[in-house]
Protein backbone atom coordinates (compact mmCIF):
# COMPACT_ATOMS: atom_id res chain seq x y z
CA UNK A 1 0.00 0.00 0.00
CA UNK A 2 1.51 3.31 -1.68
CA UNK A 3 0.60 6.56 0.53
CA UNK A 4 0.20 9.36 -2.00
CA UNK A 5 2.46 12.48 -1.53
CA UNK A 6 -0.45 15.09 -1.84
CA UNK A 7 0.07 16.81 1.07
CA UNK A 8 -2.62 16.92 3.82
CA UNK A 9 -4.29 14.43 1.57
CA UNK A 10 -4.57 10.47 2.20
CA UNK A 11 -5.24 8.97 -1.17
CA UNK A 12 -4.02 5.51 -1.42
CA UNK A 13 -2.30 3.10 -4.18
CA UNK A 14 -4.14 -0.38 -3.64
CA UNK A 15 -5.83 -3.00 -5.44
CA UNK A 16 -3.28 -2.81 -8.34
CA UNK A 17 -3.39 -7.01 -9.40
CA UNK A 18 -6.21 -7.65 -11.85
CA UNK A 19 -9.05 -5.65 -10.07
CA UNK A 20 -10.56 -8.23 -8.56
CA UNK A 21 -11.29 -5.62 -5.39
CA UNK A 22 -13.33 -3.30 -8.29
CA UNK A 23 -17.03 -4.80 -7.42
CA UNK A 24 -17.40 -3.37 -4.27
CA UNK A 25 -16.91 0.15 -5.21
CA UNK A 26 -19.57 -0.20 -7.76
CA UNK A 27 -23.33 -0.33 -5.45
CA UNK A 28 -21.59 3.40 -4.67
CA UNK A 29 -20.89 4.04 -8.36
CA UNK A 30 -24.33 3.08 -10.09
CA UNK A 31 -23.29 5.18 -13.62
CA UNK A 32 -20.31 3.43 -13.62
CA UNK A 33 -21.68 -0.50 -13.15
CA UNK A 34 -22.05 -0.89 -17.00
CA UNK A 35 -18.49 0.13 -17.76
CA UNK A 36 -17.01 -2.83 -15.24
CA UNK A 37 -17.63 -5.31 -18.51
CA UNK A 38 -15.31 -3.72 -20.68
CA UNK A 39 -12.28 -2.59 -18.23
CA UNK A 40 -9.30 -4.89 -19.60
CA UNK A 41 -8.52 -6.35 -16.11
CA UNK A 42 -6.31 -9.11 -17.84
CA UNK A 43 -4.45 -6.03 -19.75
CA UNK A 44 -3.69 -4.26 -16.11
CA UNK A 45 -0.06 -3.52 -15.70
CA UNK A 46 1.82 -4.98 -12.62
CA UNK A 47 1.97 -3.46 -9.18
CA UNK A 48 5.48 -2.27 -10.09
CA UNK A 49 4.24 -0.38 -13.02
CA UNK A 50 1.98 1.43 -11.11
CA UNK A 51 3.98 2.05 -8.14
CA UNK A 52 6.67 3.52 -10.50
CA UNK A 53 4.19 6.23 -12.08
CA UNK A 54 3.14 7.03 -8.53
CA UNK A 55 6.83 7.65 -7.70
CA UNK A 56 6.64 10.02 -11.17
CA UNK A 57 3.38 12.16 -10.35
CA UNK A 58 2.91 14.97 -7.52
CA UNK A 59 -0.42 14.34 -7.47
CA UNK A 60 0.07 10.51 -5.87
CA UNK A 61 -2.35 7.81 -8.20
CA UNK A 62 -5.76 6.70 -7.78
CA UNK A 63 -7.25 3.27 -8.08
CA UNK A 64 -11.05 2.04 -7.72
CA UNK A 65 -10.57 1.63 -4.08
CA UNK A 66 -9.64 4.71 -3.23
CA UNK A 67 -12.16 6.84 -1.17
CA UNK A 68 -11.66 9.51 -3.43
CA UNK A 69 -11.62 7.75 -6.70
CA UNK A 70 -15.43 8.17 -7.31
CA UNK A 71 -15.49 11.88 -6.85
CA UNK A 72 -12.49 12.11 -9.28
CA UNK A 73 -13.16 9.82 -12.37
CA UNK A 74 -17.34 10.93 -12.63
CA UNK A 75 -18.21 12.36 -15.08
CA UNK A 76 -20.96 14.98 -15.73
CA UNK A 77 -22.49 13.07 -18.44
CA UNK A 78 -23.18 9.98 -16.72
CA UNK A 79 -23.80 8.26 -20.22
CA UNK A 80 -20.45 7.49 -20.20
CA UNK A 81 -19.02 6.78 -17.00
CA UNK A 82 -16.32 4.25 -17.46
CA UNK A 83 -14.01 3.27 -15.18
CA UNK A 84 -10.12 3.84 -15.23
CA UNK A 85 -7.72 1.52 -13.99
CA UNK A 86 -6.44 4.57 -12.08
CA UNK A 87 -5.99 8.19 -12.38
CA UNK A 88 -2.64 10.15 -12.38
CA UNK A 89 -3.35 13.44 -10.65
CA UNK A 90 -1.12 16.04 -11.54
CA UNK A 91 0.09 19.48 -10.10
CA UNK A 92 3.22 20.92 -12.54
CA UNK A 93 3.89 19.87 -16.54
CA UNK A 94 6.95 17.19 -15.54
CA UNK A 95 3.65 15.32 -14.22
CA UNK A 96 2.24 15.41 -17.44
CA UNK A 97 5.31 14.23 -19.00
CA UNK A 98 5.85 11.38 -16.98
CA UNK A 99 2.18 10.47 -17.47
CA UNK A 100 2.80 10.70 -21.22
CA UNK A 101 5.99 8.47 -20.60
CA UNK A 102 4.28 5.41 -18.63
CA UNK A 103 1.41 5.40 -21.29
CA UNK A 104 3.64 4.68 -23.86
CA UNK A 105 6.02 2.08 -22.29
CA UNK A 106 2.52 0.33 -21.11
CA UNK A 107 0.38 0.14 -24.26
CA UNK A 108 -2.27 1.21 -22.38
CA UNK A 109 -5.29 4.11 -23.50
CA UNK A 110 -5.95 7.30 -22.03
CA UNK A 111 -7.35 10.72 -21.92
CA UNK A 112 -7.19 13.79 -20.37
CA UNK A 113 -9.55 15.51 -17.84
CA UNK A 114 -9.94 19.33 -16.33
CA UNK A 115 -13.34 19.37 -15.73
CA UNK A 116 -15.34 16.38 -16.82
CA UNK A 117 -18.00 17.87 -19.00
CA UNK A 118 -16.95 16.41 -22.25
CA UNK A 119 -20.80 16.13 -24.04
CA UNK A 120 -19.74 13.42 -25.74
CA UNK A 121 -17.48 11.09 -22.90
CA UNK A 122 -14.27 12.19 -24.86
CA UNK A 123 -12.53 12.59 -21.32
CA UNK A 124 -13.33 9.26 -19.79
CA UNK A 125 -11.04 6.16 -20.81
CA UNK A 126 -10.84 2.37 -18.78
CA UNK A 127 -7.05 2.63 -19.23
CA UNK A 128 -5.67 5.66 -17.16
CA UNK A 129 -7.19 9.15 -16.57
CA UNK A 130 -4.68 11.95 -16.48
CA UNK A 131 -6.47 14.16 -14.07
CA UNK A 132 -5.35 17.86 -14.39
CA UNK A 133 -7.86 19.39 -11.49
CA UNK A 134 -4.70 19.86 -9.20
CA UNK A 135 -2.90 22.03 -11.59
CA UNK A 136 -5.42 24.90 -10.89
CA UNK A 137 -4.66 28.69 -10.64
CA UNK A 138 -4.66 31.98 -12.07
CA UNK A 139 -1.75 34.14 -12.08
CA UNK A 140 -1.43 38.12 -12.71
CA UNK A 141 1.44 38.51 -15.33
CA UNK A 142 0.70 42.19 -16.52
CA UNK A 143 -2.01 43.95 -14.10
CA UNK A 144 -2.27 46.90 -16.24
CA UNK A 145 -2.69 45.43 -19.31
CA UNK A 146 -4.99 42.67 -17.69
CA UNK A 147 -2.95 39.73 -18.61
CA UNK A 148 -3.37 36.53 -16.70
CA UNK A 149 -2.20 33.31 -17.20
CA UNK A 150 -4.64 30.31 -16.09
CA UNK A 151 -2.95 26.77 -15.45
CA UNK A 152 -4.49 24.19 -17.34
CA UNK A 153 -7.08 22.31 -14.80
CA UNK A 154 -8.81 25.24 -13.40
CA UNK A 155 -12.59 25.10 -13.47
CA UNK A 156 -14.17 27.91 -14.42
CA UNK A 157 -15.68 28.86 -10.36
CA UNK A 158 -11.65 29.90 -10.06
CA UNK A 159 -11.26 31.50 -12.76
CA UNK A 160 -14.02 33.57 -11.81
CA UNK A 161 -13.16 34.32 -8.53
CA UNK A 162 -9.92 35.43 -9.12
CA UNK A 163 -11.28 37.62 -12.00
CA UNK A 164 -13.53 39.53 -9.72
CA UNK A 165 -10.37 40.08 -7.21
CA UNK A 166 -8.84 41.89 -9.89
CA UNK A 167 -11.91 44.10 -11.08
CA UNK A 168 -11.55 41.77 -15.24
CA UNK A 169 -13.16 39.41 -16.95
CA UNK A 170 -13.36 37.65 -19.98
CA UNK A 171 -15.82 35.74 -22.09
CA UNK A 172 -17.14 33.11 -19.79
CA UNK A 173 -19.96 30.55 -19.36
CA UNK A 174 -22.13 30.20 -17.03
CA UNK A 175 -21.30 26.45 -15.44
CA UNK A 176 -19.16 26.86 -12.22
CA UNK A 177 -17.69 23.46 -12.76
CA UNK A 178 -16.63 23.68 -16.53
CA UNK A 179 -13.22 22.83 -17.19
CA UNK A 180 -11.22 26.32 -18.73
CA UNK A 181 -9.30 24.41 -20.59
CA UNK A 182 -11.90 22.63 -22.96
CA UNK A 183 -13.91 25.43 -22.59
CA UNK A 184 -10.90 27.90 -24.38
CA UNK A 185 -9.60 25.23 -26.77
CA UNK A 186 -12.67 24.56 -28.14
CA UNK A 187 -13.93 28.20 -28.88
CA UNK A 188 -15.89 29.24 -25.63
CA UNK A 189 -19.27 30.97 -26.01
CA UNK A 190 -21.23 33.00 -22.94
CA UNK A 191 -23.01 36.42 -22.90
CA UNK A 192 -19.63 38.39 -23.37
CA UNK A 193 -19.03 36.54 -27.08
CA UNK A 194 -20.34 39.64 -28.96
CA UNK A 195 -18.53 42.33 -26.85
CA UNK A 196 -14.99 39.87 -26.91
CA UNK A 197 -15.21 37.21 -29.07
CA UNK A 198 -15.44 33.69 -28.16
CA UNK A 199 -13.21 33.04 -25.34
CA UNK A 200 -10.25 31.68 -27.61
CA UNK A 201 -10.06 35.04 -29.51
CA UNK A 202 -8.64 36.36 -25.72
CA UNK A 203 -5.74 33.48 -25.85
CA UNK A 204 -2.48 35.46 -26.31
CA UNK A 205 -0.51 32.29 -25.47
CA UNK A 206 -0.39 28.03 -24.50
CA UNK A 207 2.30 25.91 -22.88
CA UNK A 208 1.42 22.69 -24.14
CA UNK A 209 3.08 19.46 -23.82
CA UNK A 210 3.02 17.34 -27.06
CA UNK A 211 3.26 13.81 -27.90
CA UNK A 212 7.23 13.34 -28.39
CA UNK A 213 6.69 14.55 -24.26
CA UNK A 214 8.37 17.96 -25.30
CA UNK A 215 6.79 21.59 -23.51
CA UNK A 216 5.82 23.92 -26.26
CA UNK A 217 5.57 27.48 -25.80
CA UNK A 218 2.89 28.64 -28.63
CA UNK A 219 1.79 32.06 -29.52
CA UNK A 220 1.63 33.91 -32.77
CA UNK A 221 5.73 34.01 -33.04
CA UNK A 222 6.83 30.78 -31.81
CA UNK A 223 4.51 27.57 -33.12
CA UNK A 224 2.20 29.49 -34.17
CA UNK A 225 0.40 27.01 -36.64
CA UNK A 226 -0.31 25.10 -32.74
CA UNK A 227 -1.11 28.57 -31.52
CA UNK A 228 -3.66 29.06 -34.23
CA UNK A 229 -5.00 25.30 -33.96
CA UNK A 230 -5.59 26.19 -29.44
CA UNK A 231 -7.82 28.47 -30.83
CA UNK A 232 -11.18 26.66 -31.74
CA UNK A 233 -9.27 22.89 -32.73
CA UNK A 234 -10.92 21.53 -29.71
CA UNK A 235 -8.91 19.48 -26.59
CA UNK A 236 -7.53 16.09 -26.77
CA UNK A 237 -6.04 16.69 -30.27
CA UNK A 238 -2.53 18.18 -30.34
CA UNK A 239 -1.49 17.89 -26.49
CA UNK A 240 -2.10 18.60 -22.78
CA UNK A 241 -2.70 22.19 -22.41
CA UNK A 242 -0.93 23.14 -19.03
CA UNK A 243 -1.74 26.98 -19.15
CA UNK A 244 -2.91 29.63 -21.09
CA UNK A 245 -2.19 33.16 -21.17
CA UNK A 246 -5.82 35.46 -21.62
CA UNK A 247 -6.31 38.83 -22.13
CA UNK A 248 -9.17 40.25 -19.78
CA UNK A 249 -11.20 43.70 -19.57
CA UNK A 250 -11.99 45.79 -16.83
CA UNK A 251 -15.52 45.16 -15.41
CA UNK A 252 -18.36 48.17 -14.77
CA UNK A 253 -22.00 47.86 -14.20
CA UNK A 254 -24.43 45.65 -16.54
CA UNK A 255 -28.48 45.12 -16.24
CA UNK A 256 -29.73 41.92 -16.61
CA UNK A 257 -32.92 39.87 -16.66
CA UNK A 258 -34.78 36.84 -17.17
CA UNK A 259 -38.20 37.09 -19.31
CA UNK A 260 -40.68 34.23 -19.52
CA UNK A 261 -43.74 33.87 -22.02
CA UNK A 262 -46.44 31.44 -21.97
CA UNK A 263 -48.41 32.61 -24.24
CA UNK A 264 -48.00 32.32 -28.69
CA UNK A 265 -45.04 31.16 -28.12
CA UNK A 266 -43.95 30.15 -31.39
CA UNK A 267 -44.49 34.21 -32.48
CA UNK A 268 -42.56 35.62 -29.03
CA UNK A 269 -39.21 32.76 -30.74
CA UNK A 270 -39.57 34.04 -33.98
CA UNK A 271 -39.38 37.81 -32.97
CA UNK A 272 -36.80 37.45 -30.48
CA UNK A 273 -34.54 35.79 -33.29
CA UNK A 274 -35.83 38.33 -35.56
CA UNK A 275 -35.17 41.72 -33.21
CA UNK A 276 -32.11 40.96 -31.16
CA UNK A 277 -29.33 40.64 -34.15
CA UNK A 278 -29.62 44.24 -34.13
CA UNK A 279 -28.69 44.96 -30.69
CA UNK A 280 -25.54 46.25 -29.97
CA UNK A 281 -22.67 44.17 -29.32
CA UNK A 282 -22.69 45.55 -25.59
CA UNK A 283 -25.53 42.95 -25.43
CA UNK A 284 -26.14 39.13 -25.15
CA UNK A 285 -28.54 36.79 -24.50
CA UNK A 286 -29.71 32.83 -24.87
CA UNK A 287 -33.33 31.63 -25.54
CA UNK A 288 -34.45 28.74 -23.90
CA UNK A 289 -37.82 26.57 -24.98
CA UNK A 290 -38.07 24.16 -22.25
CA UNK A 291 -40.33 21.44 -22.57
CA UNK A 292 -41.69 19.29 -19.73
CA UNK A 293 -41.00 16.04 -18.16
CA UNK A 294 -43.59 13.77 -18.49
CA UNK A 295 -44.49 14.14 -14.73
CA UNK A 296 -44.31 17.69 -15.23
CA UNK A 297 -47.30 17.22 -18.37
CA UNK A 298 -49.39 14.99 -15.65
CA UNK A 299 -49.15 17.68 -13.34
CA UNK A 300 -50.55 20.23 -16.33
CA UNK A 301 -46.89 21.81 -16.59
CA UNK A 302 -46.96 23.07 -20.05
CA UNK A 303 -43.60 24.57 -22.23
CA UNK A 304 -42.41 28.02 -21.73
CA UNK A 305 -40.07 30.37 -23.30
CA UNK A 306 -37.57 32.48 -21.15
CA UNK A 307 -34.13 34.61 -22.27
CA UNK A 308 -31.72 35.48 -19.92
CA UNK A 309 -30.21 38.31 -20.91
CA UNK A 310 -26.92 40.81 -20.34
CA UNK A 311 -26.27 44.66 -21.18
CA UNK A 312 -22.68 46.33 -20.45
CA UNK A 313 -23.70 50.20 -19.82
CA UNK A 314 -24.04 51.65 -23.61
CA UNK A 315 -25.26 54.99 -23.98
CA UNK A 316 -29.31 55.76 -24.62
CA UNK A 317 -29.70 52.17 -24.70
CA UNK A 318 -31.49 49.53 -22.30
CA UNK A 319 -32.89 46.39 -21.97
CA UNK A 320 -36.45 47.63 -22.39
CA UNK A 321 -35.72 49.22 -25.30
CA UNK A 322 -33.64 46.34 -27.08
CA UNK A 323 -36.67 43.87 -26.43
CA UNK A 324 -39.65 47.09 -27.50
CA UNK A 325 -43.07 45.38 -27.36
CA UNK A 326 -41.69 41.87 -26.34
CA UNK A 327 -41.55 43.58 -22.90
CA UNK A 328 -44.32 43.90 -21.93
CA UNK A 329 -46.20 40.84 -23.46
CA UNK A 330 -43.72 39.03 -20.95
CA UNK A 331 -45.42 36.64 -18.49
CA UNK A 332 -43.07 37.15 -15.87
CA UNK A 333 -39.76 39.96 -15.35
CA UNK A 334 -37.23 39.58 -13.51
CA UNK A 335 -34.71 42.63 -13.98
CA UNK A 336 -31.04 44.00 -12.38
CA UNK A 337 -30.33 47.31 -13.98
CA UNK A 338 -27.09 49.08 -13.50
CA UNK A 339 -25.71 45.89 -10.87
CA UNK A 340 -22.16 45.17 -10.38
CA UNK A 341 -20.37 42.68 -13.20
CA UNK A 342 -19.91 39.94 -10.87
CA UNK A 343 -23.09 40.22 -8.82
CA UNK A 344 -25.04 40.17 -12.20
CA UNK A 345 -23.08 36.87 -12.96
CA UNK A 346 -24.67 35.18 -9.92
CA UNK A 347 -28.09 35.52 -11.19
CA UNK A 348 -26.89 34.54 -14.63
CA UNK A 349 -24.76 31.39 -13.44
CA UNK A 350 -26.32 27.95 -13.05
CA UNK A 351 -25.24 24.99 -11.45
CA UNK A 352 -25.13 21.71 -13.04
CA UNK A 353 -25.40 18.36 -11.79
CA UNK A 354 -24.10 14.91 -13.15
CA UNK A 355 -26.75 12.75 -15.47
CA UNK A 356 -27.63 11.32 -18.77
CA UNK A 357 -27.45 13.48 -21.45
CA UNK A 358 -27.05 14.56 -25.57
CA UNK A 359 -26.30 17.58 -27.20
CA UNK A 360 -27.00 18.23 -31.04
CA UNK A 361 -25.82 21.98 -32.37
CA UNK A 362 -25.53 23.85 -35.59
CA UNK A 363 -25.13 28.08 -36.46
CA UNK A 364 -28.43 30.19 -38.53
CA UNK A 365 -28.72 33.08 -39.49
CA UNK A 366 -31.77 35.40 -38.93
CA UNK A 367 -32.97 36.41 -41.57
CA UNK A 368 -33.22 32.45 -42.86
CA UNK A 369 -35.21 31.36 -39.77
CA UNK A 370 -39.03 32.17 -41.10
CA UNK A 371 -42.32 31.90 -38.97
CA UNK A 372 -43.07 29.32 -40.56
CA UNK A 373 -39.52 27.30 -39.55
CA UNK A 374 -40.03 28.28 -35.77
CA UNK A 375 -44.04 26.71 -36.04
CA UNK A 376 -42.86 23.77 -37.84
CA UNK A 377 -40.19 23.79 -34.58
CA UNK A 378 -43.42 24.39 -32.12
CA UNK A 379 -45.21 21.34 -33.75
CA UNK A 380 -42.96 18.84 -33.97
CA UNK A 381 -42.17 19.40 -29.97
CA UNK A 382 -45.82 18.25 -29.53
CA UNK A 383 -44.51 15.17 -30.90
CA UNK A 384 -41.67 14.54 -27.83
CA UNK A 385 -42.42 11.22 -26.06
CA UNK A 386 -40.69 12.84 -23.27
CA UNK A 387 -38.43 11.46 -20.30
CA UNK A 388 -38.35 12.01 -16.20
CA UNK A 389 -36.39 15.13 -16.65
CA UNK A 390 -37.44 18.44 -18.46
CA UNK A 391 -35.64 19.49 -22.08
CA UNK A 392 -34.98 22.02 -24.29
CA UNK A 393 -33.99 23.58 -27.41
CA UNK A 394 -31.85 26.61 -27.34
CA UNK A 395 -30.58 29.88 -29.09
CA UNK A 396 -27.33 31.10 -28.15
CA UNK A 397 -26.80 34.84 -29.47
CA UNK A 398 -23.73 35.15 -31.42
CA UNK A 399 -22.65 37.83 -33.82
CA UNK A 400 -21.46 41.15 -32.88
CA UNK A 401 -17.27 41.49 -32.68
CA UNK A 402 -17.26 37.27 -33.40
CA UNK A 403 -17.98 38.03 -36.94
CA UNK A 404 -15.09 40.53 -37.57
CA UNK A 405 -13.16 37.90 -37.42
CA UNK A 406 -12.18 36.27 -40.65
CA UNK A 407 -13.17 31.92 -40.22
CA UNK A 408 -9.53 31.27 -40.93
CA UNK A 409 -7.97 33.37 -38.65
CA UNK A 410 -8.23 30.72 -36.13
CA UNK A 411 -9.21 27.60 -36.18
CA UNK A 412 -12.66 28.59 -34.53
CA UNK A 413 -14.69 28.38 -38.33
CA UNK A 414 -18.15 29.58 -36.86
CA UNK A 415 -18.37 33.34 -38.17
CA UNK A 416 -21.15 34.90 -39.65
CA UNK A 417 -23.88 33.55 -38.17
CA UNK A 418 -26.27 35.12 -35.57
CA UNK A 419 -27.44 32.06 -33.62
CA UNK A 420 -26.38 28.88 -32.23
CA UNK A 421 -28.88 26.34 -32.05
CA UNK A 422 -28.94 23.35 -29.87
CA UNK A 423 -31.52 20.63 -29.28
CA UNK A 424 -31.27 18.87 -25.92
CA UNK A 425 -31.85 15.73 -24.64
CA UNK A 426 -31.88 14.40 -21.03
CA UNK A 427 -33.02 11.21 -19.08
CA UNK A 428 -32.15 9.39 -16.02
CA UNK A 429 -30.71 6.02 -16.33
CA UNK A 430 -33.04 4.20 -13.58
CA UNK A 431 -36.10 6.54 -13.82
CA UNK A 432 -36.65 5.93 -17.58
CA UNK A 433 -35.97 2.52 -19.88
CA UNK A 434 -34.20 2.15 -22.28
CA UNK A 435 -36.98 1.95 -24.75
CA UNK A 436 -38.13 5.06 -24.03
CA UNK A 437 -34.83 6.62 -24.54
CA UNK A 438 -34.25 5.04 -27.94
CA UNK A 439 -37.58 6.93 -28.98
CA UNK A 440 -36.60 10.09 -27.47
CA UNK A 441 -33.59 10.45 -29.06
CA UNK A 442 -34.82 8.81 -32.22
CA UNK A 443 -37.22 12.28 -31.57
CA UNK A 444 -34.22 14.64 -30.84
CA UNK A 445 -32.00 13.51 -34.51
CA UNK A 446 -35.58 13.80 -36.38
CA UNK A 447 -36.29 17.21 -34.28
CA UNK A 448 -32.59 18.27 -35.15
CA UNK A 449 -32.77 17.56 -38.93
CA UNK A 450 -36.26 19.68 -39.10
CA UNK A 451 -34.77 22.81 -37.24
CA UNK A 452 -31.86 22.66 -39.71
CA UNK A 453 -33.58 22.14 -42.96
CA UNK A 454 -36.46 24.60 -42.42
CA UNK A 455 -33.79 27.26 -41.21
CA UNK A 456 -30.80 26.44 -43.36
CA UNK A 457 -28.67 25.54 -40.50
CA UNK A 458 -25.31 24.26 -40.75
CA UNK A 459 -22.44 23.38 -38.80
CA UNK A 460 -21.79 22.09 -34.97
CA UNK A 461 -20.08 23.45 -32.30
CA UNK A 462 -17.33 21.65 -31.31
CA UNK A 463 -17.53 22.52 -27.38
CA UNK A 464 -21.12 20.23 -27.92
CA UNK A 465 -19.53 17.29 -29.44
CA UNK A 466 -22.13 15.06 -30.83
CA UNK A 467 -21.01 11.45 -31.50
CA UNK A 468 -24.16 10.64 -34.05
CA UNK A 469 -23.08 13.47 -36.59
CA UNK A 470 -21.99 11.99 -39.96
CA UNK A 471 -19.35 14.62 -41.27
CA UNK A 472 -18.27 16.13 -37.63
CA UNK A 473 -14.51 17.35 -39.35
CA UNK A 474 -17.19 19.78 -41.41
CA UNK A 475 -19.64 20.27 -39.08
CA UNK A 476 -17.01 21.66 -36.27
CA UNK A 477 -14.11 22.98 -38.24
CA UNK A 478 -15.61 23.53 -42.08
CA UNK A 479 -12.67 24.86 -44.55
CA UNK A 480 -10.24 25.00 -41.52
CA UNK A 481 -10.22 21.16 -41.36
CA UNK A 482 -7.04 20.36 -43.65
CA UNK A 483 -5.01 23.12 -42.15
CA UNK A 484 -5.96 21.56 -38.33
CA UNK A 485 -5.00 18.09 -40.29
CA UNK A 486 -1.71 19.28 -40.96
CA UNK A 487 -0.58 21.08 -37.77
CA UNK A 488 -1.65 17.21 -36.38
CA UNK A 489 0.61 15.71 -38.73
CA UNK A 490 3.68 18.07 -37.39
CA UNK A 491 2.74 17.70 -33.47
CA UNK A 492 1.12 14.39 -33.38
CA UNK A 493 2.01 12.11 -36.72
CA UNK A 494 1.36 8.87 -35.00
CA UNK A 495 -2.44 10.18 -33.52
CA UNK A 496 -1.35 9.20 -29.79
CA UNK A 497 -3.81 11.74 -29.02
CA UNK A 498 -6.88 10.39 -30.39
CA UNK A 499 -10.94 9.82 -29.87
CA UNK A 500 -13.73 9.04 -31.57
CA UNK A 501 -14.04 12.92 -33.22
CA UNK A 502 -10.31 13.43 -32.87
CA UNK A 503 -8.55 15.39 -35.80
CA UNK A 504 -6.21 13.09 -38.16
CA UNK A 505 -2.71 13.82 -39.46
CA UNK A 506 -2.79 14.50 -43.29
């Protein structure tokens, strides 16, 4: 029995043989009790193996029998919780090269975790986790110039935090527990996007370590064809990202709200799409049709629509006047005018909790969404079987300062548009069967494939990876594909970093 070096903290090396100690863990570990049949127990490498990347890693090494290993390896979509032989948790980049090392000299798969919110269960392996959540921090390089640099497996609830501290901010989501470094690699979209840019346009810099184990320093002097691929070519495909260097803004007041309708529906969608486009960039907002759970509809819970909703202070403009007679046909207002930045971000934040989940995206412009697209949406969300939990489909407002930026310029594709769509799906494992599932998402791909043909819709975002898309390379990177192909070729030849969507040398 290894004692890990973490300090204060007693995580402990056991069970190493061939698992045969796993089964207890699961009745603790529910999610996880499908994923026991396919660990590779007779493929687990020796005691000494494991003891010798424990020697290697700060962060000590977790097995299924730790007390803490549960808390660590979950993920937040519980659709695919598999279980890793163990987890290497890491605090400084030599971890992450030793890591790299023992994978290689055992055969064995992997991936890479910050915050565990991979849509599609890119971050969970059954061979070993690299766990970055112990490399977390955010560091003040140039205080008047509001640089930062932000190690690589800080959640987002940090990043925050120390933000406010120093009067910044950046563009952000609104999930405490989202991993920054998925988030930024992968483009990064929140109610700043049209002020900023996706988050990624505010990445001045990466250390990175690569496949041959080497630390890269990338920015737009020094590997700059890896600095342009950070920016919107997604995590898991060119390295372990063990900081990044952001440029922030000062912070003033904002108003915000939260409007819901109830009533014609369908016509309050189709203006809102319609109006907000021409709101200044100072503004942002995401429109959320939620649909009910089917003991929600027993209950006489119908569907509503709601917007959430941000203005930075801009001159002879507000919130009342951006929405005009959408205002006051709300149902319900709820409204902060002139609150401080991070305040306001309290009421806009939400907190997210792990279960069964998919995702389906793709960008539309206004002026090709018609009134008759949005009823044909309406309609066919009559037709939802429906599961134990609520769902939704969504409109993210992009645009503003996002589209001044030419589609090549990084790898981030997605200019132009005014929207991002999404379609949700969500269940509960034990609550619904698996029947019913299979003909809810049968619903959600039919559903999806509607929105985008009656509104022209193309594309995917790439920080909502869907695993049933046909051409994901075009859906989430478009013409910048090749270019992404051949940066992978020069970093990563062999594909050692690799998943199910991951991008392939030329």
């Amino acid at each position: 029995m290894l004692q890990n070096v973490v300090p204060s903290r007693r995580n402990f090396l056991v069970g190493l043989g061939k698992f045969a100690a796993v089964a207890p863990l699961v009745p603790s570990l529910p999610w996880a009790a499908t994923a026991l049949a396919a660990t590779p127990r007779d493929a687990c490498p020796p005691p000494s193996a494991w003891k010798d990347l424990a020697a290697q890693v700060s962060g000590g090494v977790l097995t299924p029998l730790d007390p803490f290993f549960g808390d660590v390896c979950r993920p937040n979509n519980l659709r695919y919780g598999t279980l890793p032989m163990g987890i290497a948790r890491c605090l400084k980049t030599e971890d992450v090269q030793a890591a790299i090392r023992w994978v290689k000299q055992q055969g064995l798969p992997f991936r890479v975790r910050s915050g565990g919110h991979n849509y599609a269960g890119y971050s969970a392996t059954n061979g070993l986790l690299i766990d970055m959540s112990l490399m977390a921090g955010v560091e003040v390089l140039d205080k008047k110039n509001g640089i930062v640099r932000v190690k690589g497996g800080t959640i987002n609830s940090l990043v925050y935090k120390e933000l406010e501290r120093l009067g910044r901010t950046i563009t952000h989501g609104r999930c405490d527990a989202v991993g920054a470094a998925g988030f930024l690699l992968g483009g990064g979209i929140g109610f700043n996007m049209r002020r900023y840019g996706v988050a990624s346009d505010l990445l001045r810099s990466t250390s990175l370590v690569t496949a041959d184990g080497e630390r890269h320093e990338a920015d737009d002097k020094q590997d700059s064809g890896l600095y342009w691929a950070c920016r919107g070519g997604a995590g898991g495909n060119f390295g372990i990202n063990t900081d990044f260097t952001l440029q922030t803004f000062p912070v003033d007041t904002v108003s915000v709200c939260q409007l819901t309708w109830t009533k014609d529906q369908a016509g309050v969608v189709y203006d809102l799409l319609q109006r907000l486009p021409a709101a200044p960039d100072s503004f942002g907002s995401k429109i959320n049709i939620t649909l009910p759970s089917i003991q929600q509809r027993c209950q006489g819970v119908g569907s509503n629509v709601s917007i959430l909703a941000q203005l930075h202070k801009t001159k002879g403009t507000s919130l009342k006047q951006i929405f005009g007679p959408l205002w006051e046909r709300a149902d319900k207002r709820t409204v902060h005018e002139d609150i401080p930045y991070w305040v306001a971000q309290d009421f806009l934040s939400e907190e997210t909790f792990p279960y069964y989940y998919q995702e389906k995206s793709s960008y539309m412009h206004s002026a090709r969404i018609t009134r008759a697209a949005v009823d044909a949406m309406f309609e066919a969300a009559k037709a939802m079987p429906g599961t134990s939990m609520p769902v939704a489909f969504k409109f993210f407002q992009t645009g503003g300062v996002i589209n001044d930026v030419k589609p090549d310029a990084t790898a981030y594709v997605h200019r132009g548009y005014d929207w991002l769509f999404s379609v949700e799906m969500n269940w509960w494992q034990t609550s619904d069967p698996q029947g019913l599932i299979d003909e809810n998402l049968a619903w959600q791909k039919d559903f999806y494939a509607l929105a985008n043909k009656t509104c022209s819709a193309i594309g995917a975002y790439q920080n909502f990876p869907d695993p049933t898309l046909d051409d994901w390379a075009g859906a989430y990177y478009g013409a910048n594909y090749t270019r992404l192909r051949e940066v992978k070729k020069q970093v990563d030849p062999d594909s050692f970093f690799n998943y199910g969507q991951g991008i392939k040398p030329i």
